[in-house]
Protein backbone atom coordinates (compact mmCIF):
# COMPACT_ATOMS: atom_id res chain seq x y z
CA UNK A 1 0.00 0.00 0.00
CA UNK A 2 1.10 3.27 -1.10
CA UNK A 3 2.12 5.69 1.96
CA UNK A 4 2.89 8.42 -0.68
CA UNK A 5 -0.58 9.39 -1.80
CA UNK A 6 -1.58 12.49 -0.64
CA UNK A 7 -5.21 12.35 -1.94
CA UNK A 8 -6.86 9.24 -2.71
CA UNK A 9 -9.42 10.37 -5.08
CA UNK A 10 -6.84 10.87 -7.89
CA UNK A 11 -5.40 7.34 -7.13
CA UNK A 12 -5.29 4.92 -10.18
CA UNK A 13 -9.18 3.09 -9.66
CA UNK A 14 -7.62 -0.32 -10.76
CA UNK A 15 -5.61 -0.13 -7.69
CA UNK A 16 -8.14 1.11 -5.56
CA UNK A 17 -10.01 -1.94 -5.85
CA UNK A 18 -7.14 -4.09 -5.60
CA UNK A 19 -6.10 -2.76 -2.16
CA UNK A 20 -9.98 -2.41 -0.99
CA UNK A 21 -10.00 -6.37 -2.01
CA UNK A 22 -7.11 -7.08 -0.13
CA UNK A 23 -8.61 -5.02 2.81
CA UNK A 24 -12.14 -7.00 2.74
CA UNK A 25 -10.09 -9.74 2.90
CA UNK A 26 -8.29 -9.22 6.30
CA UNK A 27 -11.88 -7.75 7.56
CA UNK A 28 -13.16 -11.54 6.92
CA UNK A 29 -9.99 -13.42 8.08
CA UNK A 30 -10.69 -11.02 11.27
CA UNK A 31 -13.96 -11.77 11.57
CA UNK A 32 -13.65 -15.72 11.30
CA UNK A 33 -10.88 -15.96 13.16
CA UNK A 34 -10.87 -13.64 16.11
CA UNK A 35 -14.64 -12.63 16.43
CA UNK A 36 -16.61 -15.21 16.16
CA UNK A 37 -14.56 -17.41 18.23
CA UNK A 38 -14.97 -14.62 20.80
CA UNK A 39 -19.16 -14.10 20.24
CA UNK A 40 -19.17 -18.23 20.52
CA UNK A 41 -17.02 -18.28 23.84
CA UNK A 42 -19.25 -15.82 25.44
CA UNK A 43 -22.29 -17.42 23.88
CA UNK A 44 -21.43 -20.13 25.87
CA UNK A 45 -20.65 -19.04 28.88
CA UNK A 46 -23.33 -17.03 29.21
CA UNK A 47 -26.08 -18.62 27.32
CA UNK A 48 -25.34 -21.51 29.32
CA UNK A 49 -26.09 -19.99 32.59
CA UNK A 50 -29.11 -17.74 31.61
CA UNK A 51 -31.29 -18.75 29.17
CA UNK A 52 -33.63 -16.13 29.30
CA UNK A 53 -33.16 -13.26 26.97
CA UNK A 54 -34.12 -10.12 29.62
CA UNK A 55 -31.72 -11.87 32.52
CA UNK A 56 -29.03 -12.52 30.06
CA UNK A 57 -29.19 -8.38 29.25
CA UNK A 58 -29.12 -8.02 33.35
CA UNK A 59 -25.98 -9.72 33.32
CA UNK A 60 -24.16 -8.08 31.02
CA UNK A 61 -19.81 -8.74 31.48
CA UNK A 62 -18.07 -5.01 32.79
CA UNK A 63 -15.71 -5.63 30.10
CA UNK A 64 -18.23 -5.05 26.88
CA UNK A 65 -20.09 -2.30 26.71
CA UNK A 66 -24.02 -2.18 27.45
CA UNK A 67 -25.07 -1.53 23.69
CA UNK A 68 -22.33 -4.16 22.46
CA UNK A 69 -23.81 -6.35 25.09
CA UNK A 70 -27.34 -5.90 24.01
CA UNK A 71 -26.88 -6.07 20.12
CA UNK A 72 -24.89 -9.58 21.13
CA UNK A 73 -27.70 -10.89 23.09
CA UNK A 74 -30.02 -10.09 20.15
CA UNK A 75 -28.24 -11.64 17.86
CA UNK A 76 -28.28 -15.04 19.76
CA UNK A 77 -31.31 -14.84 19.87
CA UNK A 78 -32.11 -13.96 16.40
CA UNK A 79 -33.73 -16.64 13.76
CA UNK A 80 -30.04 -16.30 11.98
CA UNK A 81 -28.03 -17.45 14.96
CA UNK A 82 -30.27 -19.98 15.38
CA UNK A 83 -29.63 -21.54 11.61
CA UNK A 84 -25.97 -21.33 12.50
């Protein structure tokens, strides 16, 4: 990647898209390999102990943050999760 560009809007488009491939890329290796592991740990530890939707929002970890927390808990308990 280019550290010499001073304004990406004149940057060749070809090579645009190659580095915003490249880019998506590490997103998904990211999100496979590091979060997801991490929603599934939690999922387990706390799914596990409260399997109610409102208590599992009561007790919410002090290391993620109340709307991360709550946008988690949805999604485990979202028809999508489920299928997975």
């Amino acid at each position: 990647m280019p550290l010499n560009i001073d304004d990406w809007r004149c940057y060749d488009k070809e090579e645009k898209n190659k580095l915003l491939k490249i880019v998506r890329k590490l997103l998904e290796c990211f999100v496979e390999e590091v979060f997801y592991p991490i929603r599934c740990e939690e999922f387990g530890m706390y799914l596990g102990q409260y399997k109610i939707k409102d208590i599992l929002l009561k007790n919410r970890p002090e290391r993620i943050p109340r709307d991360q927390w709550i946008g988690l808990v949805s999604y485990w308990f979202s028809d999508k999760a489920k299928i997975l």
